[in-house]
Protein backbone atom coordinates (compact mmCIF):
# COMPACT_ATOMS: atom_id res chain seq x y z
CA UNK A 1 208.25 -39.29 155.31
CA UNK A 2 212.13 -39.23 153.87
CA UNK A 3 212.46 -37.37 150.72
CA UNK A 4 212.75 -40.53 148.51
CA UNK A 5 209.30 -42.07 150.10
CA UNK A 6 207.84 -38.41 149.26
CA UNK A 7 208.96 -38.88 145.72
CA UNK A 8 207.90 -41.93 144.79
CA UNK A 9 204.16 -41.59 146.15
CA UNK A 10 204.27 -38.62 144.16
CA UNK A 11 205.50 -40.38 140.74
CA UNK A 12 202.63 -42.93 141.97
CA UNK A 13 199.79 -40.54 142.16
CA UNK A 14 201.39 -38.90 138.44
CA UNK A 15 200.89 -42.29 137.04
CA UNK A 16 197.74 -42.77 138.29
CA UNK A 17 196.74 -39.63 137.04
CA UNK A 18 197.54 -40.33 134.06
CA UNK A 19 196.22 -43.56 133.67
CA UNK A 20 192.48 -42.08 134.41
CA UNK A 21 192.61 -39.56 132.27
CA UNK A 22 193.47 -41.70 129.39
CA UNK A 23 190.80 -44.10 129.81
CA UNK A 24 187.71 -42.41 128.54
CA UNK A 25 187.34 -42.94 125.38
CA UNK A 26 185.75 -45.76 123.35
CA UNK A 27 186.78 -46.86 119.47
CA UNK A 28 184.35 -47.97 117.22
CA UNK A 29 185.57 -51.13 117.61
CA UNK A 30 185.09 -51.93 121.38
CA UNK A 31 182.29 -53.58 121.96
CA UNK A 32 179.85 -51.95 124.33
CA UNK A 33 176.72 -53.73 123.10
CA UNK A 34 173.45 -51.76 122.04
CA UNK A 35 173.55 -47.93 122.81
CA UNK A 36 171.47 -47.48 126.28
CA UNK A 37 168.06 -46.21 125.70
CA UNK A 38 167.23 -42.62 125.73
CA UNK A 39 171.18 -41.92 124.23
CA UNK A 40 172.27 -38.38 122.83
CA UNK A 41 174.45 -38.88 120.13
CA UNK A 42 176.53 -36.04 119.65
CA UNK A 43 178.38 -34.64 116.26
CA UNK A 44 181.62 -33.59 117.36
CA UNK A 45 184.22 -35.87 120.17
CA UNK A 46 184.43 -34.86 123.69
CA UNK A 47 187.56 -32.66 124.24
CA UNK A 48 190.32 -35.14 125.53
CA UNK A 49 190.17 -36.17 128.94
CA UNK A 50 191.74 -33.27 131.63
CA UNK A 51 195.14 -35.16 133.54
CA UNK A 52 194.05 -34.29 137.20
CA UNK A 53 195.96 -34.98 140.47
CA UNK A 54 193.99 -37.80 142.42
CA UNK A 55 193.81 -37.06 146.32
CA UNK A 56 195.06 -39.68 148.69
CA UNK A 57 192.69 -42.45 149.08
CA UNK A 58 190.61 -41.82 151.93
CA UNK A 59 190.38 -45.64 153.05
CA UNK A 60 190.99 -49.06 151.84
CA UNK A 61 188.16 -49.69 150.63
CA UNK A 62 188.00 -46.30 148.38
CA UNK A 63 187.76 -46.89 145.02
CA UNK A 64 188.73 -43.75 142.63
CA UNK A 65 185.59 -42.91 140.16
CA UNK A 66 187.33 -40.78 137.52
CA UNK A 67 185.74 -37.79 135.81
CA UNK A 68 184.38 -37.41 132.38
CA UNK A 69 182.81 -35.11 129.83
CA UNK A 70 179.49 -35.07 129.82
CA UNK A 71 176.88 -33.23 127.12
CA UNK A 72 175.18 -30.40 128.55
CA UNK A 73 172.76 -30.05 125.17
CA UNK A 74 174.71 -27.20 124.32
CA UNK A 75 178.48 -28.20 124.78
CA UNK A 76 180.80 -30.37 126.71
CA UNK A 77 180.81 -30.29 130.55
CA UNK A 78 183.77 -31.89 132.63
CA UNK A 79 182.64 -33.76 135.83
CA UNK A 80 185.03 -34.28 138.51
CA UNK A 81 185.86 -37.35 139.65
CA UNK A 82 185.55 -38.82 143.26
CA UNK A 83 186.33 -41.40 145.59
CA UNK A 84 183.13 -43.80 146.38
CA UNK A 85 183.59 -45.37 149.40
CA UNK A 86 180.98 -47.44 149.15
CA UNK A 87 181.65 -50.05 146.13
CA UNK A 88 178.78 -52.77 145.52
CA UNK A 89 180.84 -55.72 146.76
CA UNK A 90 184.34 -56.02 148.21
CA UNK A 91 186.78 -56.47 145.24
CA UNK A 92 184.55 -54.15 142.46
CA UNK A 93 186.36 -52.53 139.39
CA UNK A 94 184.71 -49.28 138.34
CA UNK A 95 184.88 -49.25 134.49
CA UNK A 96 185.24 -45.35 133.49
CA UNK A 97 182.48 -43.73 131.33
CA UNK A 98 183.74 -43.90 127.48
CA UNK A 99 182.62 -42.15 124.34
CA UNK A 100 181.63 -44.36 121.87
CA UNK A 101 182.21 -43.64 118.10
CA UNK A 102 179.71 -44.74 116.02
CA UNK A 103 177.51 -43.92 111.96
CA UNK A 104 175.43 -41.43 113.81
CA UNK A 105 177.90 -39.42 115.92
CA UNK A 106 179.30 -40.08 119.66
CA UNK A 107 177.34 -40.96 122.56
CA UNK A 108 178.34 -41.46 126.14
CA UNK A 109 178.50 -45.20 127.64
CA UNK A 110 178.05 -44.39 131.30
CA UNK A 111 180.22 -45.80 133.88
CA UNK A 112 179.37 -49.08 135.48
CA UNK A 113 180.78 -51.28 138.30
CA UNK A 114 181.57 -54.28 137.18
């Protein structure tokens, strides 16, 4: 791999990054539909999302689940994120877990392949 090719898979894998960890929370004004049953709402917002380094895709068909903050009952628990390589259906989007503002607190809208 030449120096420039190293580079730029590296500024890739930044963006990506990035990207993932940005994408986890919800406004109030997205529209997620009812709550799911059984949901915890929760007084305070999740800490912000943690900007982690993404391996290398193990195969093609990989498809990058990214982490989240979960409630633990107590406090805030990060989950990693993973690659699935097993999707539902060739050409599946993962839509990341969000955290969902609402009158009675936050609540977690778990991920879903869509």
């Amino acid at each position: 791999m030449t120096r420039k090719s190293a580079i730029l898979a590296g500024a890739a894998v930044l963006a990506l990054a990035t990207v993932t960890a940005c994408a986890g929370y919800g406004g109030p004004y997205r529209n997620y539909g009812p709550p799911p049953a059984g949901v915890v709402y929760v007084t305070a917002p999740p800490p912000p999302p943690r900007t982690v380094i993404i391996p290398p895709r193990p195969s093609a068909a990989s498809v990058w689940i990214s982490g989240y903050w979960n409630w633990a009952g107590a406090d805030f628990v990060w989950v990693d994120g993973r690659w699935d390589h097993n999707p539902p259906r060739p050409g599946a989007q993962w839509m990341p877990d969000n955290w969902v503002k609402t009158g009675k607190g936050w609540y977690r809208h778990p991920g879903r392949w869509k």
